[in-house]
Protein backbone atom coordinates (compact mmCIF):
# COMPACT_ATOMS: atom_id res chain seq x y z
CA UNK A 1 0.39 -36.29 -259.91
CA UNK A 2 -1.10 -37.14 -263.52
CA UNK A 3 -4.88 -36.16 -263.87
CA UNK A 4 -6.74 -39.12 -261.93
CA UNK A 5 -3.71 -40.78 -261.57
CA UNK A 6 -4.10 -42.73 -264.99
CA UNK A 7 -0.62 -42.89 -266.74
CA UNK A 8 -0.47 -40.01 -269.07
CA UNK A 9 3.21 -38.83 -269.10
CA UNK A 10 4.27 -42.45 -268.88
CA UNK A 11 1.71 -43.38 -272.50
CA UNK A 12 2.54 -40.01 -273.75
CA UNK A 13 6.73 -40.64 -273.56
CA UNK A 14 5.73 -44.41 -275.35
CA UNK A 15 3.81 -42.97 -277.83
CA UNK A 16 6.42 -40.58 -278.81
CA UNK A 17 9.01 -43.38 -278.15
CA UNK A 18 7.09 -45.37 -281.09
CA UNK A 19 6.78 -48.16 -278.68
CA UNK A 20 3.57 -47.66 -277.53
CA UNK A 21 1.46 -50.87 -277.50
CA UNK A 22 -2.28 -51.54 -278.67
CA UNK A 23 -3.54 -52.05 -275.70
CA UNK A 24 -1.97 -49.25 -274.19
CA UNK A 25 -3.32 -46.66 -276.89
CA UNK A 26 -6.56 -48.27 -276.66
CA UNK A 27 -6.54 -47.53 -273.14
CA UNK A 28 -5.16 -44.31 -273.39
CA UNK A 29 -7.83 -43.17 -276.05
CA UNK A 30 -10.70 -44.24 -274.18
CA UNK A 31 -9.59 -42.06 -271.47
CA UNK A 32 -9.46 -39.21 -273.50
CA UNK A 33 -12.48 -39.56 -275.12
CA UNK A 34 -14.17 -39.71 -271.15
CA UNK A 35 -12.31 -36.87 -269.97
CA UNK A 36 -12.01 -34.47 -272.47
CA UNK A 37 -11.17 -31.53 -270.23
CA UNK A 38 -8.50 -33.25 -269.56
CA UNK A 39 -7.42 -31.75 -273.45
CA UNK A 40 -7.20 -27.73 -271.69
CA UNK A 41 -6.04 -29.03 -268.03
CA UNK A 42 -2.93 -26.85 -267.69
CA UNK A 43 -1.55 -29.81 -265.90
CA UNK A 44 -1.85 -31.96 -268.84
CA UNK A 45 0.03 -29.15 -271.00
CA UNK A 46 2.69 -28.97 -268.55
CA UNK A 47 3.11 -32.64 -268.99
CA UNK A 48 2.80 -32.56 -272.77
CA UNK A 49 5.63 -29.80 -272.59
CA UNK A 50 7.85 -31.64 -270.39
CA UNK A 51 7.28 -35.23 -272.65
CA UNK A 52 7.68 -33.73 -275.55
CA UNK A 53 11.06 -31.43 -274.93
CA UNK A 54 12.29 -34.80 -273.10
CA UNK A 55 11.26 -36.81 -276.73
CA UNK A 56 13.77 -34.39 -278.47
CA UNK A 57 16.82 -33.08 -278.02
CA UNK A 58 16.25 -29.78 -280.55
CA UNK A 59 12.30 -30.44 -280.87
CA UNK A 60 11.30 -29.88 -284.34
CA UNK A 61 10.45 -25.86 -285.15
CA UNK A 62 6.80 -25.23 -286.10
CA UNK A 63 6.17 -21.96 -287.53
CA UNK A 64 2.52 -20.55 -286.54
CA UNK A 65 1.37 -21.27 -290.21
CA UNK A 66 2.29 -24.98 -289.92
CA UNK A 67 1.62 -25.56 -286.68
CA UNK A 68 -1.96 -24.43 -287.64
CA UNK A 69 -2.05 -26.29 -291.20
CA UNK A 70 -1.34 -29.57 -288.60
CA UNK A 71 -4.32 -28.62 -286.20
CA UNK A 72 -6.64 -28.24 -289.32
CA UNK A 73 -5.98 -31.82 -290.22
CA UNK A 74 -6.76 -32.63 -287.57
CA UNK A 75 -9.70 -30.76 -286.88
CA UNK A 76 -11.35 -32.49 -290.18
CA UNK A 77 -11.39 -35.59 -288.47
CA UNK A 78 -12.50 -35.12 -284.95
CA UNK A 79 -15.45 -33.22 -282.80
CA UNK A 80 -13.16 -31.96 -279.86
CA UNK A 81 -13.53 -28.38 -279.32
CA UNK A 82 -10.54 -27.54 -279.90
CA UNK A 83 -10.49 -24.17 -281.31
CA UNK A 84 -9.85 -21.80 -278.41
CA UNK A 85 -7.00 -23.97 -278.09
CA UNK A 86 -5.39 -23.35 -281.10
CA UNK A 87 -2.84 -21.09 -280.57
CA UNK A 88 -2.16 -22.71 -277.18
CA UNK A 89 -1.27 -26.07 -278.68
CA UNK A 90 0.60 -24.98 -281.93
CA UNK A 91 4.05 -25.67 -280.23
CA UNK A 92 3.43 -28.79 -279.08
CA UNK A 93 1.38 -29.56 -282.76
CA UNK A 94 3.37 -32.73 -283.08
CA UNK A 95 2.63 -34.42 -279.57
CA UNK A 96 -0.77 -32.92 -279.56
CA UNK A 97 -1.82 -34.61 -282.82
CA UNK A 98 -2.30 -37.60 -280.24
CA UNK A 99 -4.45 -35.72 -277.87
CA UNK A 100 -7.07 -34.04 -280.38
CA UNK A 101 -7.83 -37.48 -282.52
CA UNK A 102 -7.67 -39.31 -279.38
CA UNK A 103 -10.21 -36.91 -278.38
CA UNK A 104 -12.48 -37.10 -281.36
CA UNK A 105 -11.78 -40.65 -282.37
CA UNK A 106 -10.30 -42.85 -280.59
CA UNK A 107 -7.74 -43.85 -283.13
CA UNK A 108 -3.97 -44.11 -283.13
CA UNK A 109 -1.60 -44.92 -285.99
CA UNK A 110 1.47 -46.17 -284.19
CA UNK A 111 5.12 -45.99 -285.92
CA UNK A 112 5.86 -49.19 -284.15
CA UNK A 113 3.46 -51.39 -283.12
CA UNK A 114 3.93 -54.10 -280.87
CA UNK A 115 1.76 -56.77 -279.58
CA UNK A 116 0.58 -56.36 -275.64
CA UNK A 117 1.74 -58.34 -272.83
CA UNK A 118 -0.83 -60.69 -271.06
CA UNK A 119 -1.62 -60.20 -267.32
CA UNK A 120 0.49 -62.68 -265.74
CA UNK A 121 -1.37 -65.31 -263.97
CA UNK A 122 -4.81 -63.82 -264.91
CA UNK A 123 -5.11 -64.55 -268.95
CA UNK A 124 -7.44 -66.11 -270.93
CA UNK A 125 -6.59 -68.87 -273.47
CA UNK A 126 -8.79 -68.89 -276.35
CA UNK A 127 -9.85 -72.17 -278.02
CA UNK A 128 -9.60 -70.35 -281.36
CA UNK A 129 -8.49 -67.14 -283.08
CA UNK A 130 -11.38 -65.10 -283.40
CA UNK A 131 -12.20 -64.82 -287.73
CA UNK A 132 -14.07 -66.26 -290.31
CA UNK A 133 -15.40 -69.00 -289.04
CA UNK A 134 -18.94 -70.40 -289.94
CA UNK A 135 -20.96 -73.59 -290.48
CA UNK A 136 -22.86 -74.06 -293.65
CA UNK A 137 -26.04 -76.96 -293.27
CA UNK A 138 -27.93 -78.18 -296.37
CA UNK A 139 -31.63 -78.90 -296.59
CA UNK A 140 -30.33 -83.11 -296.22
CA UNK A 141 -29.09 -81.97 -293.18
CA UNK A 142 -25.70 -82.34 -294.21
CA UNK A 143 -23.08 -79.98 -292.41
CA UNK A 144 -19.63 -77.96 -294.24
CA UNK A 145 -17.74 -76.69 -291.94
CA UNK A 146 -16.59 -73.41 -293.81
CA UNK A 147 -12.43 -73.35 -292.17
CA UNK A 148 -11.55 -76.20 -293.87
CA UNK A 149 -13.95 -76.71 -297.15
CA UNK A 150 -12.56 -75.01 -299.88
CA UNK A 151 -13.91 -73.51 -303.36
CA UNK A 152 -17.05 -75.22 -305.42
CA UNK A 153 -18.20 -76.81 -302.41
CA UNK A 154 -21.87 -77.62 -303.82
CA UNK A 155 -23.52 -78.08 -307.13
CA UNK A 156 -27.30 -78.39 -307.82
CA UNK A 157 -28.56 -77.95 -311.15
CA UNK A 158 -27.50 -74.13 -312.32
CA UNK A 159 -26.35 -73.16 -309.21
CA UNK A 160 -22.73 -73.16 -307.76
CA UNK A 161 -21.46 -72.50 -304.19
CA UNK A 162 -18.33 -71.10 -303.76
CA UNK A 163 -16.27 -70.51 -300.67
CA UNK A 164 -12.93 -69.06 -300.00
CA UNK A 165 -11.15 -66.57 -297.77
CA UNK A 166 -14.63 -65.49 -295.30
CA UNK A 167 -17.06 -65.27 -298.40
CA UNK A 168 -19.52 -67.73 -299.19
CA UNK A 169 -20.54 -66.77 -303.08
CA UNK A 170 -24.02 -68.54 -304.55
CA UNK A 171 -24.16 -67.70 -308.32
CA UNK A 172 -27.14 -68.95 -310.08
CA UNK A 173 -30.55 -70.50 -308.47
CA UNK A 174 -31.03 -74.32 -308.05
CA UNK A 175 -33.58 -76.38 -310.11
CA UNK A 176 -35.69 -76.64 -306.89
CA UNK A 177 -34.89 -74.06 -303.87
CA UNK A 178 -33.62 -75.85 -300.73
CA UNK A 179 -33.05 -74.14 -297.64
CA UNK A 180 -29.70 -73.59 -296.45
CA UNK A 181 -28.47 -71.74 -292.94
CA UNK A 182 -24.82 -70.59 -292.26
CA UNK A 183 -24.23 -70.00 -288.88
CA UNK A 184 -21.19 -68.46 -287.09
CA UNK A 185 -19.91 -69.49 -284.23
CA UNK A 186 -19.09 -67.10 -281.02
CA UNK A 187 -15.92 -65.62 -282.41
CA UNK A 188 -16.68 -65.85 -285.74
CA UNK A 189 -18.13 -63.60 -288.52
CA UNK A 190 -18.50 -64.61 -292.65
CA UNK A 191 -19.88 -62.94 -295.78
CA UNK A 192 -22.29 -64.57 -298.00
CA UNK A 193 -23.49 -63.39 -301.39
CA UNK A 194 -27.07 -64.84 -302.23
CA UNK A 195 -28.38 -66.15 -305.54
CA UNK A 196 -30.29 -63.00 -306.43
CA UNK A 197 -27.11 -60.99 -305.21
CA UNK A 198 -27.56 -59.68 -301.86
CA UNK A 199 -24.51 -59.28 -299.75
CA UNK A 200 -24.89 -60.20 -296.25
CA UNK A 201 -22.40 -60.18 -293.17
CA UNK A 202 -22.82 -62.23 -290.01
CA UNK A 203 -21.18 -60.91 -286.71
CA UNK A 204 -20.62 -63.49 -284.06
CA UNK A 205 -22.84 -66.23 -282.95
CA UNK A 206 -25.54 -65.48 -285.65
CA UNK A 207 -27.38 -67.23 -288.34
CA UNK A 208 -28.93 -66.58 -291.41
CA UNK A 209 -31.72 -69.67 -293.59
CA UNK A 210 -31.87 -68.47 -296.71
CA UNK A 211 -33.32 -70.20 -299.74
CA UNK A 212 -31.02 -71.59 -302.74
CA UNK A 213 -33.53 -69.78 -305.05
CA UNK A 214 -36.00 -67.30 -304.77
CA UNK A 215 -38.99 -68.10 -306.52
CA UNK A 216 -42.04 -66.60 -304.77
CA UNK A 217 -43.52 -63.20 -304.39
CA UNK A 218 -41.01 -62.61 -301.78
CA UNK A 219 -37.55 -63.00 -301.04
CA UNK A 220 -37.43 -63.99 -297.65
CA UNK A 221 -34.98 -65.11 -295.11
CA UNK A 222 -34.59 -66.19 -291.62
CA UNK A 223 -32.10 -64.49 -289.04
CA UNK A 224 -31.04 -64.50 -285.54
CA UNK A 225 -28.12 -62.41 -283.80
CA UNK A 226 -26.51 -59.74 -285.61
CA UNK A 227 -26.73 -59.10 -289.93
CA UNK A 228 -25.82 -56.65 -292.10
CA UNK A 229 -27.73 -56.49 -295.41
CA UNK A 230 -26.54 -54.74 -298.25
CA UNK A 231 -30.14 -55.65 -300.45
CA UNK A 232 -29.96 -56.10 -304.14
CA UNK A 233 -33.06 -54.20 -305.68
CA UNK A 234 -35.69 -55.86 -307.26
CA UNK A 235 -38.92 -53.61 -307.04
CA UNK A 236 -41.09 -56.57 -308.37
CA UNK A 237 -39.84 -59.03 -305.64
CA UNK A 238 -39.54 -57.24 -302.38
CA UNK A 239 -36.65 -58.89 -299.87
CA UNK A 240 -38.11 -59.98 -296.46
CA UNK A 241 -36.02 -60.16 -293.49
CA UNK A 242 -37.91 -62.78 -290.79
CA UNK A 243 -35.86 -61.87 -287.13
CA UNK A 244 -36.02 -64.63 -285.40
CA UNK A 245 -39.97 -64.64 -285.61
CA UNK A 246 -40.41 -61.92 -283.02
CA UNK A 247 -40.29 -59.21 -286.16
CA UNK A 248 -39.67 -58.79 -289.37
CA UNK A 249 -38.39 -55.86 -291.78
CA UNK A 250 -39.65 -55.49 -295.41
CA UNK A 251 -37.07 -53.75 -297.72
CA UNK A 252 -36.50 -53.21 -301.76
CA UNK A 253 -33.18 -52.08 -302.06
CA UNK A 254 -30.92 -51.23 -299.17
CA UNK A 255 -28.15 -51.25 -296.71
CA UNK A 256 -29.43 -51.94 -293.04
CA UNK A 257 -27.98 -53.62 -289.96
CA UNK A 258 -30.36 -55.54 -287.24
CA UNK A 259 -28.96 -56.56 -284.00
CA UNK A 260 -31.63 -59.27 -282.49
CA UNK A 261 -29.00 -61.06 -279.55
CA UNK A 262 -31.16 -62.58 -277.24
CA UNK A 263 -29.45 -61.42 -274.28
CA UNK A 264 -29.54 -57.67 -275.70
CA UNK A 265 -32.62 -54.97 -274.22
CA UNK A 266 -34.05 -55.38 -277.74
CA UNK A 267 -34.45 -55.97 -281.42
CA UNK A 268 -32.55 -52.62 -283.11
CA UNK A 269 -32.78 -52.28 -287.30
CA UNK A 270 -30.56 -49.50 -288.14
CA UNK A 271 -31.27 -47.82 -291.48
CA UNK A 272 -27.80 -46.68 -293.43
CA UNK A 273 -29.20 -46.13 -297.09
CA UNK A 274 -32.38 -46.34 -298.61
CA UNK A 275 -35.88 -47.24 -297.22
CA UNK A 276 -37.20 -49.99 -294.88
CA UNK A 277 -40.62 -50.65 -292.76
CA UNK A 278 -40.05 -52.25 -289.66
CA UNK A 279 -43.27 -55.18 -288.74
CA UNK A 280 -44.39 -55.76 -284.58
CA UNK A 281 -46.98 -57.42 -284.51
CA UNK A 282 -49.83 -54.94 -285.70
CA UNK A 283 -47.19 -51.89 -285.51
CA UNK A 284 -45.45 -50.86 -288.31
CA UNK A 285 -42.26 -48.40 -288.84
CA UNK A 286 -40.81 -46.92 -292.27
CA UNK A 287 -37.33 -45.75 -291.60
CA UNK A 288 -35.18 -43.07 -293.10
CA UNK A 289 -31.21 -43.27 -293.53
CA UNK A 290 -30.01 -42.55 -289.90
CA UNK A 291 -33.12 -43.97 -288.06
CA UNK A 292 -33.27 -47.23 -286.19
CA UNK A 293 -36.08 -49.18 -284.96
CA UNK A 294 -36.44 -50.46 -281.47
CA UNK A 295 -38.66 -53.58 -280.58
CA UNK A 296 -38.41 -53.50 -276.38
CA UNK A 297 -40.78 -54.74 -273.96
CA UNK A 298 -43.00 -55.51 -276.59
CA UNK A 299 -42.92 -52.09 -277.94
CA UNK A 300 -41.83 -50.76 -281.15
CA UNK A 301 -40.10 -47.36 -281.39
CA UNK A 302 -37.79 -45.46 -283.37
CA UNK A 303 -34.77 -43.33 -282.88
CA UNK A 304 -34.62 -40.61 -285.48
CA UNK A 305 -30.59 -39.75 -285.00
CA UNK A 306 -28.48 -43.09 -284.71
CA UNK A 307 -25.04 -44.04 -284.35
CA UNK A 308 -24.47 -45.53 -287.96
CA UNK A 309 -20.53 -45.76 -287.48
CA UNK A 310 -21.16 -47.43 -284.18
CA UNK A 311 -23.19 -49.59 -285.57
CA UNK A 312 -21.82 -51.28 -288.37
CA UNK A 313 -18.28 -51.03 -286.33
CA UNK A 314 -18.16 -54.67 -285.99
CA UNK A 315 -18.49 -54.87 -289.93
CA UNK A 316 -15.38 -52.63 -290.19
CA UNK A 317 -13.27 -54.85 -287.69
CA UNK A 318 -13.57 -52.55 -284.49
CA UNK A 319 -15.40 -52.35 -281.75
CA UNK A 320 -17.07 -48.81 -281.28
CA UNK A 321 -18.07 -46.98 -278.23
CA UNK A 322 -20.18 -43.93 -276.93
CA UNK A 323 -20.10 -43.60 -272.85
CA UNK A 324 -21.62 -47.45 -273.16
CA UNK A 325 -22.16 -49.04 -270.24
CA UNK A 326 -19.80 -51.75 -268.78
CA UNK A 327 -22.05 -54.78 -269.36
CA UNK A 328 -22.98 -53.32 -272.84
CA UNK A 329 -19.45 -53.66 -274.05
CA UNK A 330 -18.70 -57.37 -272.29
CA UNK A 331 -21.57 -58.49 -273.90
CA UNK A 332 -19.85 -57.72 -277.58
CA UNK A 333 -16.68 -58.79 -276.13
CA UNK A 334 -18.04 -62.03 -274.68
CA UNK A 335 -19.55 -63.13 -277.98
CA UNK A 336 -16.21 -62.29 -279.71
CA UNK A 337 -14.45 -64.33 -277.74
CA UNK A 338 -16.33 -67.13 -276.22
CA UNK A 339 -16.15 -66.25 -272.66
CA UNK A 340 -18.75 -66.11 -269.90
CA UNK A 341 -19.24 -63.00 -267.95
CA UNK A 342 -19.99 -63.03 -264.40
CA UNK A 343 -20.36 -59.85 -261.91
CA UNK A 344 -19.25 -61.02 -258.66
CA UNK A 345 -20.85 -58.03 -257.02
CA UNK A 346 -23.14 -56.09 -259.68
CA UNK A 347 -22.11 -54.05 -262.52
CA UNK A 348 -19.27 -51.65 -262.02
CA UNK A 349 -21.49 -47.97 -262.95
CA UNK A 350 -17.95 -47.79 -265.76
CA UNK A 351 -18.67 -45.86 -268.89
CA UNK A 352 -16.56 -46.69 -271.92
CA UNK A 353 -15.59 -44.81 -274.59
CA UNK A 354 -13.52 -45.04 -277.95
CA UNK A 355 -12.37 -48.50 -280.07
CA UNK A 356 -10.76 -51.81 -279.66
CA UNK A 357 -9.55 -53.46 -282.95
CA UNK A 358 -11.53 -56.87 -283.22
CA UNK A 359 -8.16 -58.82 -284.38
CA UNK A 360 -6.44 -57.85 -280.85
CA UNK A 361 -6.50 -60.97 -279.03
CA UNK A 362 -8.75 -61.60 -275.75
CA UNK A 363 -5.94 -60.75 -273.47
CA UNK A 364 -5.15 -57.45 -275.24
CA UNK A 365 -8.83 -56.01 -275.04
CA UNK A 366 -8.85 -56.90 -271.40
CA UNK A 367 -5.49 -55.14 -270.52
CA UNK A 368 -7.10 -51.97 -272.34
CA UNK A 369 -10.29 -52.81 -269.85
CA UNK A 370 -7.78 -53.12 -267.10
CA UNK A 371 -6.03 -49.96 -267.82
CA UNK A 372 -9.63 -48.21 -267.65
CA UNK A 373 -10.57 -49.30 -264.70
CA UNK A 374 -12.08 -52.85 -264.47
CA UNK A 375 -11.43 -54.97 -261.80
CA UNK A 376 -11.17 -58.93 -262.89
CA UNK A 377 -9.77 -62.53 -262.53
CA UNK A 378 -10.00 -65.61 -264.41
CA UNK A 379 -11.41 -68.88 -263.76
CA UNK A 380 -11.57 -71.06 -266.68
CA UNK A 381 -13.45 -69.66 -269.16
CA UNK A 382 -15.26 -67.60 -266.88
CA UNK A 383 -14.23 -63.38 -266.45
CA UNK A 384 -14.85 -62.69 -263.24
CA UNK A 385 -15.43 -58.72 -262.80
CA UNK A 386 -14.75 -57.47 -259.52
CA UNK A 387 -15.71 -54.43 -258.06
């Protein structure tokens, strides 16, 4: 019997195949990364051996000193502890290369990939790919939608809007500064450069006002969901992040994501480079490179050792996860794709672990859900999560 009767052999012998699918490797990944004894179960060797001698017919010779040159590699790139394995796996170095960066990573590069099959009779159809999408409205109220309206798309005075391909480029400041929002939709995300040169992203179902020039003693914008901020520095006009008017985060030049969903536990600013002070009401935070500040049940807090990769996943096209809880990663999911969760009885207690690539589609990231565990159906746009 495989180890907890998930498919191993059966993912293993596709994977070696080169016909492994996303899905599946997603699924298969994410199991690894929750068991990783599973890595030194003799019963998992025995069915690496077998898979592997099955996947050849004169399996490739490894001396020690390559075998061990492979396992290095690998080693660079993943946390497993996989040393007092070493000379254990060095026949199988190959096949193994699957098990040790599934184990630290959660990645796969396929040699074949090949688009996962839908659930029959229990899929999903999206309204819309899941991409750039956004809306851009002007201070006349006036509203662009961003799919469809291409290059100079506004002109005022000295400054120039340009959009094309997911970016949204302002170069120059207008004669008098308007306020503008662009606003993604659920399943949409879109860069914008602002006149003084900040870059911003926007994940799904967020929103950033922003004015067309920055004249005062600040520069200050308004934000709700989930930006990224990569600041342009000007020491003599500090940049002012307003979240949604339940906090705010004063910066001079930096990289920082804040996550402010309204149906997330709490507002999190996560520091990558430079320096920021998060603003509570009459609590204040300065942050380091690494630290991220919590505002929760009216509380502010920080965590001195985040996540940054798991963080700023969504900016890289994945999603990212660390034992997260089931509801945690629906949420992202749900806003990704524009479906309503419902729990028909609770929260399945499901941890989940390792990466889904944001440009599978909905029916893809479920079968990897599917394969881990979680029980659903489909009504509408509704997933329905069973016990």
């Amino acid at each position: 019997m495989e180890p907890n009767n998930f498919p191993v052999k059966d993912l293993l012998q596709k994977f070696l195949d080169g016909v492994i699918t996303d899905a599946e490797s997603e699924a298969l990944f994410a199991w690894l990364k929750e068991n990783p004894a599973a890595a030194e179960s003799p019963e998992l060797e025995s069915l690496l051996e077998e898979v592997y001698h099955r996947s050849f017919e004169e399996p490739p010779a490894l001396s020690p000193a390559a075998g061990a040159r492979i396992l290095d590699r690998l080693m660079e790139s993943t946390a497993a502890p996989v040393v007092p394995m070493r000379r254990r796996w060095i026949p199988y170095a190959a096949a193994v290369a699957l098990l040790l960066t599934a184990a630290g990573t959660a990645m796969l590069v396929m040699r074949n990939k090949k688009a996962a099959q839908p659930l029959a009779g229990n899929t999903i159809a999206a309204p819309a790919k899941p991409g750039n999408h956004a809306m851009l409205t002007l201070a006349s109220g006036q509203q662009i939608r961003l799919d469809s309206a291409y290059g100079d798309i506004v002109k005022s005075g000295d400054l120039q809007v340009n959009n094309n391909k997911g970016e949204l480029d302002y170069k120059g400041n207008a004669n008098t500064a308007e306020l503008h929002t662009l606003t993604t939709p659920k399943g949409g995300q879109y860069r914008l450069t602002l006149p003084d040169g900040t870059n911003v992203w926007l994940n799904a179902a967020s929103s950033i006002t922003f004015p067309t020039a920055f004249n005062g003693k600040y520069r200050q914008v308004k934000m709700t969901g989930e930006v990224y901020f990569d600041i342009k520095q000007q020491a003599s006009q500090p940049f002012m992040v307003n979240i949604d008017g339940k906090a705010s985060v004063e910066v001079l030049g930096t990289e920082f994501n804040v996550n402010a969903y309204p149906d997330e536990p709490g507002i999190r600013t996560t520091l990558l480079q430079g320096s920021v002070r998060m603003l509570h009401h009459n609590a204040t935070a300065v942050l380091k490179p690494g630290q991220q500040a919590v505002v929760s049940n009216d509380q502010l807090n920080v965590t001195t050792s985040a996540d940054t990769e798991m963080v700023v996943a969504w900016k890289e096209g994945l999603f990212r996860f660390e034992h997260t809880p089931l509801d945690a990663v629906l949420r992202q999911l749900a806003r990704w794709y524009d479906v309503q969760v419902v729990y028909e009885q609770g929260v399945p207690g499901i941890l989940f672990s390792g990466e889904i690539k944001r440009d599978l589609d909905l029916n893809q990231a479920l079968t990897v859900l599917s394969t881990m565990g979680v029980h659903y159906r489909v009504e509408g746009r509704k997933l329905i999560i069973m016990p």
